[in-house]
Structure formats: C-alpha cells, structure tokens
Protein backbone atom coordinates (compact mmCIF):
# COMPACT_ATOMS: atom_id res chain seq x y z
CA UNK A 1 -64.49 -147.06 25.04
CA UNK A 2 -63.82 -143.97 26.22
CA UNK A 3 -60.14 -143.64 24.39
CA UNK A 4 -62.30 -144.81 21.05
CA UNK A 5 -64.82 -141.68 21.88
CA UNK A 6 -61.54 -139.34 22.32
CA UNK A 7 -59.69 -140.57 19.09
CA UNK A 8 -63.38 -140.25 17.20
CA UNK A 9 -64.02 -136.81 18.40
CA UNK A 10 -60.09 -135.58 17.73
CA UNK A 11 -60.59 -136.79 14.32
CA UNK A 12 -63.90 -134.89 13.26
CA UNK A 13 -62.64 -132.27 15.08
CA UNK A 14 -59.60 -132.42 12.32
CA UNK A 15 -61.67 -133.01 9.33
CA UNK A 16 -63.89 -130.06 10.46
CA UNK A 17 -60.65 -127.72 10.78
CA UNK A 18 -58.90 -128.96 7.43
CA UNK A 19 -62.62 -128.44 5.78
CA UNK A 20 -62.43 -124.85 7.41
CA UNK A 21 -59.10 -124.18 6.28
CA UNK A 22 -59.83 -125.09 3.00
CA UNK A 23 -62.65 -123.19 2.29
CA UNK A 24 -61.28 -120.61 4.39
CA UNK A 25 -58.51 -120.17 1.59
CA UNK A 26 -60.28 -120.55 -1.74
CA UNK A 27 -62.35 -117.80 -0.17
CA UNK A 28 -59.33 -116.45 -0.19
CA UNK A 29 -57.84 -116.66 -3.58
CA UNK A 30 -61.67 -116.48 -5.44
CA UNK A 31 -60.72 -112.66 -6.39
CA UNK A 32 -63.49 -110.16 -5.40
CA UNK A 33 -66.23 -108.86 -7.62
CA UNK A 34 -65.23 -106.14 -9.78
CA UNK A 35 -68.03 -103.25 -10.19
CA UNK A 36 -69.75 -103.02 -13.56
CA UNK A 37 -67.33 -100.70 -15.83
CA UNK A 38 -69.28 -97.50 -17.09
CA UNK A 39 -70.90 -97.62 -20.57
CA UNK A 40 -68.17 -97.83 -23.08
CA UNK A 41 -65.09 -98.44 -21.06
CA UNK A 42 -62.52 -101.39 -21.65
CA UNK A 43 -60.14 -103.09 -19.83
CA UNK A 44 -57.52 -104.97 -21.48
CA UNK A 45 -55.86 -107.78 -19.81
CA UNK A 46 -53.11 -109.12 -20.81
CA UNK A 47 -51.13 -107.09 -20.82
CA UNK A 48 -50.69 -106.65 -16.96
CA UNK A 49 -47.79 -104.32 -15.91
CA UNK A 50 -48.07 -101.21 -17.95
CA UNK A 51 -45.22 -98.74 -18.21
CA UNK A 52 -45.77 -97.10 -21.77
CA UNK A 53 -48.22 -96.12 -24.28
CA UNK A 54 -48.11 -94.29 -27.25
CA UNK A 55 -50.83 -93.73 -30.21
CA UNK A 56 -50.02 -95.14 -33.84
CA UNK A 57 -52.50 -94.60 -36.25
CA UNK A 58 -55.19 -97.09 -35.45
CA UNK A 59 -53.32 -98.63 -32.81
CA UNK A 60 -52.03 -98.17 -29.62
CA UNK A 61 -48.61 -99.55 -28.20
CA UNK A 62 -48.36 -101.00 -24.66
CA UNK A 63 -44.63 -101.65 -23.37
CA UNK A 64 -44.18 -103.17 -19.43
CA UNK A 65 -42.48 -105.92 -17.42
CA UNK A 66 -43.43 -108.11 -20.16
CA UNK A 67 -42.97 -106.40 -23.62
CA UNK A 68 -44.30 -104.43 -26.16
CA UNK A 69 -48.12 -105.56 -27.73
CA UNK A 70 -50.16 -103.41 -29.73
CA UNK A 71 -53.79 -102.96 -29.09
CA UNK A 72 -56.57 -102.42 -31.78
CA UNK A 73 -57.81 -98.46 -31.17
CA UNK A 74 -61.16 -99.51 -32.36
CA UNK A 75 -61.89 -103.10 -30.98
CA UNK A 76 -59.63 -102.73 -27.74
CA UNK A 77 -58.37 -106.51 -29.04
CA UNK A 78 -54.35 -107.49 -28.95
CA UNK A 79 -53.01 -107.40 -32.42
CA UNK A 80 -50.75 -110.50 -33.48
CA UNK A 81 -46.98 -109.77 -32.97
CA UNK A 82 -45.28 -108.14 -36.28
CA UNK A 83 -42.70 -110.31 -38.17
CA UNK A 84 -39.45 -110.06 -36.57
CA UNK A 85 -40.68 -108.02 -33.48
CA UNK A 86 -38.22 -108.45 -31.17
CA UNK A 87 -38.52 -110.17 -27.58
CA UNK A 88 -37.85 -106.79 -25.15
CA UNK A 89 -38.93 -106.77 -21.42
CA UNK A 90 -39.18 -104.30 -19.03
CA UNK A 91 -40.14 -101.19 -21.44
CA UNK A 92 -40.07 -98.35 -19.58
CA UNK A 93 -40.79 -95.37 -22.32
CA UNK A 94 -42.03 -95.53 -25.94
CA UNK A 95 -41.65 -92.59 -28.37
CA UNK A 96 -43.43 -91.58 -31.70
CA UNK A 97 -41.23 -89.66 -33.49
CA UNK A 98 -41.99 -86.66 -36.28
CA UNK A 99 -41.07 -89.63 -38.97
CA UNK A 100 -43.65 -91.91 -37.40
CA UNK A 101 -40.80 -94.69 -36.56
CA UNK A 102 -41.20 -95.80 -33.27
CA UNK A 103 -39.12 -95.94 -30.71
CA UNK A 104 -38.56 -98.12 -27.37
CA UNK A 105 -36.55 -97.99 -24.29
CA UNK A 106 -36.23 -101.32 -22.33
CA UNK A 107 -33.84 -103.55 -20.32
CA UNK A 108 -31.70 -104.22 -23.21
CA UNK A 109 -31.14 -100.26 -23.80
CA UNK A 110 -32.92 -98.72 -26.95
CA UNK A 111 -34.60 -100.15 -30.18
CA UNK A 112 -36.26 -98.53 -33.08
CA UNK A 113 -39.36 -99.53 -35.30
CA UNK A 114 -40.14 -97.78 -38.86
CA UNK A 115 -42.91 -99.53 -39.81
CA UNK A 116 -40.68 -102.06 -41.68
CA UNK A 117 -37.44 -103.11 -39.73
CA UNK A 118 -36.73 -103.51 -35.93
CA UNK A 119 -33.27 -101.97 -34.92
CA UNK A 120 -31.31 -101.67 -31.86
CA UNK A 121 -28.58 -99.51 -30.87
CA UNK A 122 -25.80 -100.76 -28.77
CA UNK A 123 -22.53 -99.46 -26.54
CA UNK A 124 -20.93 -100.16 -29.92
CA UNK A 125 -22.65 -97.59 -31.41
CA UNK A 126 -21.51 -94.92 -28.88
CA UNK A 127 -24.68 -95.66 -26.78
CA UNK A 128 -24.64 -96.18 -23.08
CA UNK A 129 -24.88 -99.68 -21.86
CA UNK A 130 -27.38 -101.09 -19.65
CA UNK A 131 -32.01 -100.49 -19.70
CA UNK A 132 -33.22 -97.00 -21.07
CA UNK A 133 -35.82 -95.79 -18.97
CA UNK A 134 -37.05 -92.31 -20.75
CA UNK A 135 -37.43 -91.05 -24.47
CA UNK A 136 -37.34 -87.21 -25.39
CA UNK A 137 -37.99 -85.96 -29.16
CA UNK A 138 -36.62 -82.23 -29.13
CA UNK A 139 -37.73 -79.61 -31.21
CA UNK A 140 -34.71 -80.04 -33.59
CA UNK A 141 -35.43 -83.26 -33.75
CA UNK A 142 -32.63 -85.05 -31.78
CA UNK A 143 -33.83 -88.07 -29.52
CA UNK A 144 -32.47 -87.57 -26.08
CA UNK A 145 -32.47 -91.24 -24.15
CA UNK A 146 -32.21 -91.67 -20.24
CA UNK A 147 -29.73 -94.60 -19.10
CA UNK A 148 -28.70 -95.74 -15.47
CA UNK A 149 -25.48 -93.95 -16.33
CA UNK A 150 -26.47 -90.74 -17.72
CA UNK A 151 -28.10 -89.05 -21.16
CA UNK A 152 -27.48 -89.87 -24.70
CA UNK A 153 -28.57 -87.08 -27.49
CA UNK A 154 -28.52 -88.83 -30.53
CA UNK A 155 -29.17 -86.46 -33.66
CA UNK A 156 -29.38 -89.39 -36.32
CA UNK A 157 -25.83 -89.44 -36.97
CA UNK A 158 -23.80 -88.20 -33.61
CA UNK A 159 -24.33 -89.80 -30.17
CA UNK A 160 -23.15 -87.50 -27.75
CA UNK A 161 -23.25 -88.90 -23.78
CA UNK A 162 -23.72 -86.93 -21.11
CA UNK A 163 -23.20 -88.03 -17.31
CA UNK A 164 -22.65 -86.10 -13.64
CA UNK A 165 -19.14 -85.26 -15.00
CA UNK A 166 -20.83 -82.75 -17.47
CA UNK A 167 -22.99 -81.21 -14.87
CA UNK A 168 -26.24 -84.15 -14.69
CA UNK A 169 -27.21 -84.03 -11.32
CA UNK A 170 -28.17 -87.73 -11.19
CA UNK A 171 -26.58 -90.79 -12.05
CA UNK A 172 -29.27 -92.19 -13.56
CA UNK A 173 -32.34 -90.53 -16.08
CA UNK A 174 -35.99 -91.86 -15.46
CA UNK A 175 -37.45 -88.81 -17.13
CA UNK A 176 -36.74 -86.58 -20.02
CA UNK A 177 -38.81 -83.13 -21.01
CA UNK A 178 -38.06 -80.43 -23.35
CA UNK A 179 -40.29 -77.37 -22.21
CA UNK A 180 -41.69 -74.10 -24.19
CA UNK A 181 -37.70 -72.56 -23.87
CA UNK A 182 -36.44 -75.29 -25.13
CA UNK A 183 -34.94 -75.87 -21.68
CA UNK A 184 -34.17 -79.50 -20.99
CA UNK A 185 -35.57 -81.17 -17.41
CA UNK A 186 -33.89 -84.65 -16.40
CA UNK A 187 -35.07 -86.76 -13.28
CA UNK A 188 -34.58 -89.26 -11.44
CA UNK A 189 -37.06 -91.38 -9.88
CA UNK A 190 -33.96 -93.05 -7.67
CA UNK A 191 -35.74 -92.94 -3.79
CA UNK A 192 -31.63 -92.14 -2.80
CA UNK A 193 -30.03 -90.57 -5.66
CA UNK A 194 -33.06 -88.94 -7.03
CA UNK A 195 -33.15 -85.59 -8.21
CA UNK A 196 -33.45 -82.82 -10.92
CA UNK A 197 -31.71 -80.82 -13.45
CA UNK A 198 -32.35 -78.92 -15.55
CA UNK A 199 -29.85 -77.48 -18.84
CA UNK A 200 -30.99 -74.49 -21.16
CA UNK A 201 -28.15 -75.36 -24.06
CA UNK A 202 -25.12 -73.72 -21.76
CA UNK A 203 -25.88 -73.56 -18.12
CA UNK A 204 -26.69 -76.96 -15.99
CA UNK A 205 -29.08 -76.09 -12.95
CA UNK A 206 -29.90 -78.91 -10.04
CA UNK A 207 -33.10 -78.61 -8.09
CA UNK A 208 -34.22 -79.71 -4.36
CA UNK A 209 -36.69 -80.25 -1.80
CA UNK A 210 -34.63 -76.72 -0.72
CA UNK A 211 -35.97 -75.14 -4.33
CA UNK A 212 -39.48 -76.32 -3.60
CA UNK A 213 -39.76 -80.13 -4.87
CA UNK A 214 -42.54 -81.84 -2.54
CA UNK A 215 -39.95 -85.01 -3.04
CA UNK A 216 -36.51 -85.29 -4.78
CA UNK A 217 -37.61 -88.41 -7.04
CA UNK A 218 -39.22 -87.19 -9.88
CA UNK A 219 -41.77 -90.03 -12.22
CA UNK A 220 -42.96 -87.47 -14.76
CA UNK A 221 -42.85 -83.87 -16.11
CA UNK A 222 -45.40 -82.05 -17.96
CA UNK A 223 -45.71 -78.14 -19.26
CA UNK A 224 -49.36 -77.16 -19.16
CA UNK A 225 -50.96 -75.53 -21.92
CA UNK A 226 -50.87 -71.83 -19.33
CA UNK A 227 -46.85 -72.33 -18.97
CA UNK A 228 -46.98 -74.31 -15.98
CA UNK A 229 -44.58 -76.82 -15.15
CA UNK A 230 -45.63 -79.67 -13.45
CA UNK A 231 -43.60 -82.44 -11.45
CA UNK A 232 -44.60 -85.82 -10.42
CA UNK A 233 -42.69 -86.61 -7.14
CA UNK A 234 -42.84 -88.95 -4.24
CA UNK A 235 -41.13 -92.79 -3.45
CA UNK A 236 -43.94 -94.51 -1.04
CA UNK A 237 -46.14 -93.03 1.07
CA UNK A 238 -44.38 -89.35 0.42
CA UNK A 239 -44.21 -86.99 -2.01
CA UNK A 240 -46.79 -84.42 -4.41
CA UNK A 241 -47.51 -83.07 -7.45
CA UNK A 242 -44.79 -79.64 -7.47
CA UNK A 243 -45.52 -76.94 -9.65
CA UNK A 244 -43.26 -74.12 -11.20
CA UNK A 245 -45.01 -71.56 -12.55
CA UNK A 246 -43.38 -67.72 -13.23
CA UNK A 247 -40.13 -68.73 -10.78
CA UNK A 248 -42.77 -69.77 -7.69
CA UNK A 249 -43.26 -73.31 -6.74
CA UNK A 250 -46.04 -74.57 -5.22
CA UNK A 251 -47.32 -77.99 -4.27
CA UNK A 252 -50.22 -79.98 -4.35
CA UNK A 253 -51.09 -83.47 -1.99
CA UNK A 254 -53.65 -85.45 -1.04
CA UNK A 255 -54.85 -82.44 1.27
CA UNK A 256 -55.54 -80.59 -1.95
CA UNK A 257 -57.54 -83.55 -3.27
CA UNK A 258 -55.06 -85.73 -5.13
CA UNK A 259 -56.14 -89.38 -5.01
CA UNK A 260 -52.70 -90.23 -3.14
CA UNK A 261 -49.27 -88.34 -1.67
CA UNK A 262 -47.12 -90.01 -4.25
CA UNK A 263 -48.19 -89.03 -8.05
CA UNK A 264 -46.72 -91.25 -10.51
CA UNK A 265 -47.79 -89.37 -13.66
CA UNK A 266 -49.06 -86.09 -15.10
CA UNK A 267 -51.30 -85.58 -18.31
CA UNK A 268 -53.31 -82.44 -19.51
CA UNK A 269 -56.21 -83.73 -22.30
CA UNK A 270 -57.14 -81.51 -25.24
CA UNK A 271 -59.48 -79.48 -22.70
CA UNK A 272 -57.65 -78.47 -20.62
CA UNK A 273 -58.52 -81.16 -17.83
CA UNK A 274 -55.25 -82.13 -16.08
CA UNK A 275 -54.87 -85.53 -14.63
CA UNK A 276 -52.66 -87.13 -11.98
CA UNK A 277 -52.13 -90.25 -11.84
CA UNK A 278 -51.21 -91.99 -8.38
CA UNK A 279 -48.77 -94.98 -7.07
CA UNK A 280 -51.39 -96.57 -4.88
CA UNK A 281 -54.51 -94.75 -5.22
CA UNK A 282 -55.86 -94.45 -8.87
CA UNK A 283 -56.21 -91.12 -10.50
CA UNK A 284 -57.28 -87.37 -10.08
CA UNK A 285 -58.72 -85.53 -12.88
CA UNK A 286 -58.76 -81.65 -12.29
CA UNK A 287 -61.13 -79.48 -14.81
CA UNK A 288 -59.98 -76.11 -13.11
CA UNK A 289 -63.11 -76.22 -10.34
CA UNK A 290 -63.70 -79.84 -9.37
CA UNK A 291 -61.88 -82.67 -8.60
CA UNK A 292 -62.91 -86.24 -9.77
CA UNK A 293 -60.92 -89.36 -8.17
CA UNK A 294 -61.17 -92.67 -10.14
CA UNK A 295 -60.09 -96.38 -8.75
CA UNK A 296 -60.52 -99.54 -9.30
CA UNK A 297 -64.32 -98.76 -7.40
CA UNK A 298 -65.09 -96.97 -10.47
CA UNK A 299 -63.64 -99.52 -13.53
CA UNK A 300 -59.88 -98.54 -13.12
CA UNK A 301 -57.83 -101.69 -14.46
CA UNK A 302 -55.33 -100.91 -11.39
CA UNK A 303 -54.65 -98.63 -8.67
CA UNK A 304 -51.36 -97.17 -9.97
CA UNK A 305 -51.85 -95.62 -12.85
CA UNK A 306 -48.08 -95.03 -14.63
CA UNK A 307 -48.99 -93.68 -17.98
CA UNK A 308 -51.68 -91.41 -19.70
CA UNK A 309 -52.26 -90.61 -23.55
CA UNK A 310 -55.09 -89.80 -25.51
CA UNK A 311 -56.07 -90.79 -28.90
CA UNK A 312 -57.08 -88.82 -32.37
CA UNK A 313 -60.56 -89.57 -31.28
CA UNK A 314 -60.90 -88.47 -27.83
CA UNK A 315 -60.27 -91.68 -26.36
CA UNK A 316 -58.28 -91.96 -22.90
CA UNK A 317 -55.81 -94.93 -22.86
CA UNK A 318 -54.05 -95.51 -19.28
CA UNK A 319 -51.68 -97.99 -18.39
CA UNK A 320 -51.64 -99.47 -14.67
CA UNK A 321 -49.93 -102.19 -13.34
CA UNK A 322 -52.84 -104.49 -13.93
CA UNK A 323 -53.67 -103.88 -17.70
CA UNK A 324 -55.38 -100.86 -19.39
CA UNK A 325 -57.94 -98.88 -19.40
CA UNK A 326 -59.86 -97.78 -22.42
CA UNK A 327 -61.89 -94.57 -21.29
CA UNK A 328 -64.01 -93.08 -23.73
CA UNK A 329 -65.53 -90.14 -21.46
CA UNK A 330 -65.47 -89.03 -17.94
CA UNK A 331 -68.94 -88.24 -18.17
CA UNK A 332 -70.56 -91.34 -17.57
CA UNK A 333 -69.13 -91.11 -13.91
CA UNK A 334 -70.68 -88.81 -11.06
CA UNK A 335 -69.05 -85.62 -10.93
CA UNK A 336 -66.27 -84.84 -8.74
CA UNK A 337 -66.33 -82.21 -6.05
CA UNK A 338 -65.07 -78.91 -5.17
CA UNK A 339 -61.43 -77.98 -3.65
C-alpha cells in the first residue's frame, strides 16, 4: 500500500514538473509584446538582416544575409522580384550611381542593375575574387569596390586593383568614402587587421588608435555638411564615434550620450541632425543641443541599426538586423535631452 502511495505520488509529482516545464518554455519562446509604433511608422519584416539601402525613385532597395528585395516607398509593401533578378546573398553595400544603374556588392563579388539587365563582373574581368563589402561613386565618376583582398577602381572601361603592396593599409576594404578633397578613406571593420587609410591621388597615409581612432575597425565614414569627418569604430563592447575636424580628433562614447560604445553607422539628414547608429543599442540622433536615443522601446525594428538613408520625401529608412524601419518624423517621440 504504501509502495502504491510512493509510485502514485512520484508520478504526479512528474506530470506536475513536465506540465511546468512545458509551460515554463512556451513562456519562453511566446516573443514579448512589442510597444505600439508611433503614428506613421513601419516596420517591414521580411526582410530580417539588413545591411544596405539605397533610394530608387519610388522604391527603396534592401540587400542582407538574404538578398536584395525592393520595398514600395509609398505602401512600405515588398515588391515582386524583377525578371531575371539574380539570387545574391550576403549584400553588404548597394550604390546608386549618377546613371541611375544600380549597383550591388555581395558574397559572389559585384553585380550591376540598369533598369533593364542584371550583370556581374568577375576575376575574369580583372576584378578581385571573393564578396565585395563597400561601394564608392567618385566625383569623376569611377566606382571604387572594397574586396577581402584589396580595392578595385573601375572607370567603365579599366579595372585597376589596388592591395597592401601599393600602400592599403588593410587587407581587406569594409568601407569606402571620397571626402570634400577628393581624398579617398578605406577601412576595415576586421576586429585584428582593422584599420585606416587614407590616399589623396599620390600619397597613401595609415591611421591609428596612436592618431586618435577611439577603435582601429572602422563600419562607416561620413563628411558632415561643416567639414567634419566622422568615423564609426568599435568591434564589441569597445569603440566610439572619432571625429577629424581641422587636423584635431576627438571622440565621442556612450559617456557623451551615444546609445552604445560601438557605433555601427553614421548619417547626417537634410537638417543637419546627425545620427549614429549602434551595434547593440539602437540609435542616437544629435540636432546640435539634444540628444534623442531610439530602441526597440520606442518602435525600432532591431537594436543594431547598420544602415541609414533618407528619401526624396523626408522619409527615414533604417536597416537593422531584424527588418526596417520606416520613420516618417522624429517628432512624434518625446524629445531627447541635453549633453
């Protein structure tokens, strides 16, 4: 009788535990209530991981982990494929050039679209093998492209490579700028070969943490509209948004407001407003007085926010690594506070 009790009780007491368990983990995986997005924002799921955006007429492009879709500026719907689009992954930078012919670096190196035909340039071509990782229109025109291997400045009808041999200071090229000089800035986003250099059409220049970098991988450059120049640094927990302005750098961090040490990337809207966008932490918008941080608390898609554009109409389109966020104004959130 008293081994019947003992079995009896063992076995509610494991039905009660596998009922726990159980409930215990679809509380688990039921995913948390999301806050009410302000008036007029969108998010746009799929896609998820968001690398790339760039503004075409009334679309916008979206390239990531798992291609390239284009999203209706108006409706914030997906727009069907095109005939013949391509299959890319992993786009890491997507270009508009002056001829409106669009153009995309992913894993399988570099493609172009003109509105008609889909091409791709290969090693055959003179190109470097291997992903491209950053696109670069200069103001002559020539599209510079970042490889794991070095540059590529392709003119239309030259390729001419560039690697460590002809004074890169990287390996590889994550980021490409062209500034007011016409300078050149490569970086490299590598957290053990990172780096960056910089080439005025004759004289290659490498700069370090020694120089004034916060962090010697750089995710983005940007020239504000006072001269400024602007690097996104960091790998982790590390790193800040450096700034080279009139041969002084400076840096800012999370002490100085940013939403998180390591800023992924850099934008400056139409007034002025600059934005920087963190790897863990959302975004910090900048209007010259007050600071306003946005996250995922406030209708962010994601928390690491990896590209920034903005659109004819005002509109703020950011890609994250869950999906994008369609922003029509910052107004509609409380305003940020004071440095």
């Amino acid at each position: 009788m008293h081994l019947f009790r003992s079995k009896t009780a063992g076995i509610l007491q494991l039905g009660l535990g596998v009922v726990l368990v159980v409930g215990l983990s679809r509380l688990v995986q039921r995913p948390l209530p999301r806050p009410a997005l302000p008036p007029g924002w969108a998010i746009i799921r799929p896609p998820h991981e968001v690398s790339a955006l760039a503004v075409w007429g009334d679309l916008v492009w979206a390239g990531g982990q798992d291609g390239l879709v284009a999203i209706d500026r108006s409706s914030a719907q997906l727009r069907p494929a095109l005939p013949q689009q391509p299959r890319l992954r992993y786009v890491k930078d997507l270009l508009l050039d002056r001829q409106e012919c669009l153009w995309i670096a992913h894993s399988g190196g570099l493609t172009r679209y003109d509105g008609q035909k889909w091409t791709t340039y290969s090693p055959a071509e003179g190109f470097l093998p291997g992903p491209a990782a950053a696109l670069c229109e200069d103001r002559a025109g020539a599209l510079w492209i970042g490889y794991e291997a070095g540059v590529v400045r392709y003119d239309g009808q030259s390729v001419q490579v560039l690697t460590r041999q002809d004074g890169l200071g990287t390996p590889g090229v994550d980021v490409i700028f062209e500034d007011q000089d016409r300078v050149m800035w490569f970086g490299s986003s590598s957290s053990t070969q990172g780096g960056l250099t910089s080439l005025d059409g004759e004289t290659w220049r490498t700069y370090s943490t020694q120089d004034g970098l916060a962090h010697p991988s750089i995710n983005d450059i940007l020239q504000d509209h006072q001269g400024a120049l602007w690097f996104a640094t960091g790998f982790g927990r590390r790193g800040g948004a450096s700034r080279l302005a009139e041969g002084r750098w400076s840096t800012w961090t999370k002490e100085n407001s940013l939403a998180g040490e390591k800023v992924r990337s850099l934008f400056e809207e139409r007034d002025g407003r600059l934005w920087f966008g963190s790897e863990y932490d959302g975004i910090a918008v900048y209007d010259g007085t007050r600071w306003q941080v946005l996250t995922p608390r406030e209708g962010l898609a994601g928390w690491e926010v990896k590209e920034m554009v903005q659109d004819p109409g005002g509109v703020f389109w950011l890609g994250t690594e869950d999906g994008v966020s369609r922003i029509p104004s910052l107004d509609v959130v409380s305003a940020g506070k004071e440095p």
